[in-house]
N, C-alpha and C. Protein backbone atom coordinates (compact mmCIF):
# COMPACT_ATOMS: atom_id res chain seq x y z
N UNK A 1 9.08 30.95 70.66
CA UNK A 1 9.18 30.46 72.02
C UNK A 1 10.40 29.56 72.17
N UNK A 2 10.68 29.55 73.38
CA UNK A 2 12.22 28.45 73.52
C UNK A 2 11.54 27.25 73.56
N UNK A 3 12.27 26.67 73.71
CA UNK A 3 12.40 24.73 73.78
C UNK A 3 13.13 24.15 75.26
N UNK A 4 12.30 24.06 75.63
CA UNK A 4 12.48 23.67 76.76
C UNK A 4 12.55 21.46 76.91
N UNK A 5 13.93 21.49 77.26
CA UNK A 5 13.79 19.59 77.48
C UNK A 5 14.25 19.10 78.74
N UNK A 6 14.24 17.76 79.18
CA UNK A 6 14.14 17.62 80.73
C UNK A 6 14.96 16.27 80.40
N UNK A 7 16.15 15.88 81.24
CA UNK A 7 16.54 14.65 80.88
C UNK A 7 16.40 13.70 81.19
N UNK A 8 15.89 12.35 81.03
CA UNK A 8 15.33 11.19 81.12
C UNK A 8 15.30 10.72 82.35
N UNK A 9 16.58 11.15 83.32
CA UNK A 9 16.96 10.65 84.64
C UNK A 9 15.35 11.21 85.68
N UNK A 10 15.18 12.64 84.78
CA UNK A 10 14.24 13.43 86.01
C UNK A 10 12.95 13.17 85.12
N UNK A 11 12.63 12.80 84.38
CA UNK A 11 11.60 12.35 83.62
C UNK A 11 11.29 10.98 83.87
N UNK A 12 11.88 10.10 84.96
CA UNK A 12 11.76 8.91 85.65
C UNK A 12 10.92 9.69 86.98
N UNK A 13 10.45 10.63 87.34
CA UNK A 13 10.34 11.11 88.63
C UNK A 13 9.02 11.65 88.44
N UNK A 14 9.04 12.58 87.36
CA UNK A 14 7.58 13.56 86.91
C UNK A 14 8.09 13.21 85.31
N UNK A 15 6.72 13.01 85.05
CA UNK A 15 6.35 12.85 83.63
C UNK A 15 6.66 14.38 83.04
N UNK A 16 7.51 14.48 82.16
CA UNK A 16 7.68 15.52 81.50
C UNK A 16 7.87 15.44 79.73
N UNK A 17 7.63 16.15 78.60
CA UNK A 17 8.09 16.44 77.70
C UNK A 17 9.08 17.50 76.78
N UNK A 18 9.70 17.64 76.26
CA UNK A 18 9.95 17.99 75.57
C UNK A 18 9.03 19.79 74.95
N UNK A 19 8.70 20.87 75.56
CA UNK A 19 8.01 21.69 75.30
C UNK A 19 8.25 22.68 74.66
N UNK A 20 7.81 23.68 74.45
CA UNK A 20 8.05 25.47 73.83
C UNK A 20 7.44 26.18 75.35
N UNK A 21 8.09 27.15 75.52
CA UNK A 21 7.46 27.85 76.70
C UNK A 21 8.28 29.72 76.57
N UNK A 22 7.26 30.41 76.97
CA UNK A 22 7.46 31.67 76.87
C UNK A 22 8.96 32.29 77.53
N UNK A 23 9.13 33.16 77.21
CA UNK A 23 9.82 33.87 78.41
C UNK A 23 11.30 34.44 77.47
N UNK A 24 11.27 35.68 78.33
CA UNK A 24 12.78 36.25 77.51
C UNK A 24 14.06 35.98 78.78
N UNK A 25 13.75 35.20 79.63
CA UNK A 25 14.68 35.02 80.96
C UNK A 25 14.68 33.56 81.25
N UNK A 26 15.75 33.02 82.13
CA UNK A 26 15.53 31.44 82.11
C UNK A 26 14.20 31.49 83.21
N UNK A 27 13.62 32.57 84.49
CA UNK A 27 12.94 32.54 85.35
C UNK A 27 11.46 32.10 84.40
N UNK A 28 11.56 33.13 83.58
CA UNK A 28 9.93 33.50 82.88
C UNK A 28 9.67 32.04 81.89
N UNK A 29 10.98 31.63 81.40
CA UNK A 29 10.86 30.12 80.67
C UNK A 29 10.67 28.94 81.26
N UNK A 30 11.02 28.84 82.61
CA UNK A 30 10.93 28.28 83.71
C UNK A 30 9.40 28.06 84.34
N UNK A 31 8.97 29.22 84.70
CA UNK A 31 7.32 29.61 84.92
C UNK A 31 6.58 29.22 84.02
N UNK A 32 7.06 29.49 82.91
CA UNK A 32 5.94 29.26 81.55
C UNK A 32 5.64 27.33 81.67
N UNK A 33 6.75 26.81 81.57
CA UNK A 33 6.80 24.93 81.22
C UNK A 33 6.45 24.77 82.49
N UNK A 34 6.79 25.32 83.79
CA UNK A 34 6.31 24.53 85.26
C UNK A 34 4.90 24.85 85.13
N UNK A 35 3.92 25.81 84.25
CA UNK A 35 2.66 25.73 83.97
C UNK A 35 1.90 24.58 83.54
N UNK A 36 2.94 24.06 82.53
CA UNK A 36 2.24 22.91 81.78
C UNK A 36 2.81 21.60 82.46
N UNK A 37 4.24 21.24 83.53
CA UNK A 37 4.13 20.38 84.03
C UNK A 37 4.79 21.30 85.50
N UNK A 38 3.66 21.09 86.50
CA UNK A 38 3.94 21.62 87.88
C UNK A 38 4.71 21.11 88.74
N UNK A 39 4.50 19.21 88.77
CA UNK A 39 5.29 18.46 89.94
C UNK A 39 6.63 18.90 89.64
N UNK A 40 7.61 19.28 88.47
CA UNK A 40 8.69 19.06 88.12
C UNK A 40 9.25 20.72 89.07
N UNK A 41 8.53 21.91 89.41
CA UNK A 41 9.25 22.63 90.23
C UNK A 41 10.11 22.33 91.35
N UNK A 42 9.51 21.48 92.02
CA UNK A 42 10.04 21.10 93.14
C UNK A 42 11.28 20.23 93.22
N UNK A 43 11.44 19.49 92.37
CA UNK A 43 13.04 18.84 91.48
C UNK A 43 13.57 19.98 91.38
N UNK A 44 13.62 21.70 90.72
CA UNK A 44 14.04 21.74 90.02
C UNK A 44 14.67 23.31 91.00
N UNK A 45 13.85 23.56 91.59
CA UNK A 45 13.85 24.88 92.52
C UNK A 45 13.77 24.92 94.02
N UNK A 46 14.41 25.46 94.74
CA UNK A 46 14.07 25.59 95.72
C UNK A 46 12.61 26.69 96.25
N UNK A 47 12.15 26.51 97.25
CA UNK A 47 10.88 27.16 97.76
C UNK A 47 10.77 28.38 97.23
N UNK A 48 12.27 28.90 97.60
CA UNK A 48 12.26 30.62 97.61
C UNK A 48 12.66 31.29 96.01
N UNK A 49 12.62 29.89 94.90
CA UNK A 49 12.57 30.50 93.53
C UNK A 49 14.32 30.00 93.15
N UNK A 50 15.03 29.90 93.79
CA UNK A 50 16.38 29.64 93.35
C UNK A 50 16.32 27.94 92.69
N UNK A 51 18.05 27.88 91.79
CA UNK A 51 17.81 26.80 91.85
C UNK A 51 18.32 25.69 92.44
N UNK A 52 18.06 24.75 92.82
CA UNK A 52 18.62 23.57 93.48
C UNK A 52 20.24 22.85 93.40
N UNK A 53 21.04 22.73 94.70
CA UNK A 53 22.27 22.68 94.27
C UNK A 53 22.62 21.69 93.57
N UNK A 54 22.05 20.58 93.11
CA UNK A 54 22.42 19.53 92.62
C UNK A 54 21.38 19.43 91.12
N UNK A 55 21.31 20.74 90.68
CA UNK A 55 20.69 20.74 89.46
C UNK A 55 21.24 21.65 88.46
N UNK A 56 21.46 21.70 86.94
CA UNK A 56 21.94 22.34 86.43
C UNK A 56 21.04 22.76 84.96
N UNK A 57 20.66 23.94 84.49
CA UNK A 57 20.64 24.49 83.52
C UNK A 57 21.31 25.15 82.38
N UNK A 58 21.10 24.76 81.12
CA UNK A 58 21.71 25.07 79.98
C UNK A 58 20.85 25.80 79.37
N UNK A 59 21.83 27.01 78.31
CA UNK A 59 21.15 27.90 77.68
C UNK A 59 21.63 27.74 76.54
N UNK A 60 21.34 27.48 75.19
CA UNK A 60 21.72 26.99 73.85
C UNK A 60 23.15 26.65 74.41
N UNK A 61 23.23 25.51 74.87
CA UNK A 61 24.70 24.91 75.35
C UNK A 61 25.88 25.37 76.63
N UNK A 62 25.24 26.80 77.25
CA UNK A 62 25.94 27.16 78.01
C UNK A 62 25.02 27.05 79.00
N UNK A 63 26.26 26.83 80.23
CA UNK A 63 25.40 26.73 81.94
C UNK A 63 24.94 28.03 82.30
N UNK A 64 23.94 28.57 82.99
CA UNK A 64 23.69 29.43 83.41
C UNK A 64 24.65 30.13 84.53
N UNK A 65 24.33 31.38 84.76
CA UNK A 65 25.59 32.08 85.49
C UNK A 65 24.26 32.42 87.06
N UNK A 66 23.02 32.44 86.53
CA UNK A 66 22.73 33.54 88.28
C UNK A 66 21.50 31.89 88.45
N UNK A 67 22.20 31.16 89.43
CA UNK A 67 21.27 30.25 90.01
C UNK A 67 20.36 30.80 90.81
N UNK A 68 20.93 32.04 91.40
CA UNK A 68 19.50 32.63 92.42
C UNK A 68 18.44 33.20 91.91
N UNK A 69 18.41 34.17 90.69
CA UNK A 69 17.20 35.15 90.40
C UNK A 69 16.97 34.58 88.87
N UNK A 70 17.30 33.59 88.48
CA UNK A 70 17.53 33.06 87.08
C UNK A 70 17.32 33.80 85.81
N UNK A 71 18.32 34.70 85.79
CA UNK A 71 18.12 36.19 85.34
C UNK A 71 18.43 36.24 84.12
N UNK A 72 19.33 34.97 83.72
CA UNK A 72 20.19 34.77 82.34
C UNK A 72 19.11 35.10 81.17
N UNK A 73 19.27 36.10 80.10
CA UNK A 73 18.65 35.71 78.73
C UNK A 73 18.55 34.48 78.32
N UNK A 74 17.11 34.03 77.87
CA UNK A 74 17.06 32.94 76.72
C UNK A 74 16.16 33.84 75.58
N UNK A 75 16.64 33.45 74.60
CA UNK A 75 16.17 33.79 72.82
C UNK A 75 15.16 33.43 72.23
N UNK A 76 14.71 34.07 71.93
CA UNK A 76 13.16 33.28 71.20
C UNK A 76 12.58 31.90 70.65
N UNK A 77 14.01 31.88 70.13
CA UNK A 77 14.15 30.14 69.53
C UNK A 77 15.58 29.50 70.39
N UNK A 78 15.71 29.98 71.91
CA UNK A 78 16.53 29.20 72.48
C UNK A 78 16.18 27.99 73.24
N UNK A 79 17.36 26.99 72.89
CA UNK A 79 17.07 25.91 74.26
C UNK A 79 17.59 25.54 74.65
N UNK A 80 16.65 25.10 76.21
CA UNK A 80 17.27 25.68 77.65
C UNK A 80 16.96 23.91 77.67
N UNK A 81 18.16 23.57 78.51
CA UNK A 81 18.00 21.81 79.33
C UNK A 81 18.19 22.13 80.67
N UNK A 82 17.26 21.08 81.37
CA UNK A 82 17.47 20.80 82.80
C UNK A 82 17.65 19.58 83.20
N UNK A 83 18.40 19.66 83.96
CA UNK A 83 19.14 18.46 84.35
C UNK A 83 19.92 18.54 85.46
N UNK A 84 19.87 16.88 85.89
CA UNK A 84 20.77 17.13 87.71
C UNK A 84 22.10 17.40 87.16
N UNK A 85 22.95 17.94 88.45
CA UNK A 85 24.39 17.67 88.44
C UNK A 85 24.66 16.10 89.00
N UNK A 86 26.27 15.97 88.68
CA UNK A 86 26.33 15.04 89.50
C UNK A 86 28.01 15.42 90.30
N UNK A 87 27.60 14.97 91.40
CA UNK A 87 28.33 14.94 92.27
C UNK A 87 29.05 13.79 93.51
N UNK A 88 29.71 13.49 93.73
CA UNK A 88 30.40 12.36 94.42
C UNK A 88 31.98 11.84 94.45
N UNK A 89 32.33 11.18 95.01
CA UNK A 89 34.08 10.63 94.54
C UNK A 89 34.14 9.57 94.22
């Protein structure tokens, strides 16, 4: 299973850990950990399943490419971080 971690900033918001969660896609790895912590979807996704513009996902170190259908492969023993962007001047 991947490894799924959440960074401290959004772990001030919803209690989250550090998990393993199923899935051969960032969507299905995504589904699997928002099982075991739910409030954190709504940080993390928009309504309609996409993800949020001021949020970013990593896949063993690389950003993801399809924010809409979160379609990217993750690896059996990959891990995926979530975390805001940041943005401002």
């Amino acid at each position: 299973m991947a490894t799924v971690h959440v960074t401290p900033n959004l772990q001030r918001h919803v209690a989250t850990e550090t998990a393993s969660a199923k899935g051969g896609t960032v969507h299905e790895v995504l589904h699997s950990y928002f099982e075991q912590y739910p409030t954190l979807r709504g940080y993390v996704l928009e309504d309609g399943g996409s993800l949020r513009k001021h949020m970013a996902i990593f896949v063993d170190g690389s950003v993801i490419h399809d924010r809409i259908k979160l379609s990217d492969p993750v690896s059996v023993n990959g891990e995926v971080y979530i975390m805001q962007s940041l943005s401002g001047g």
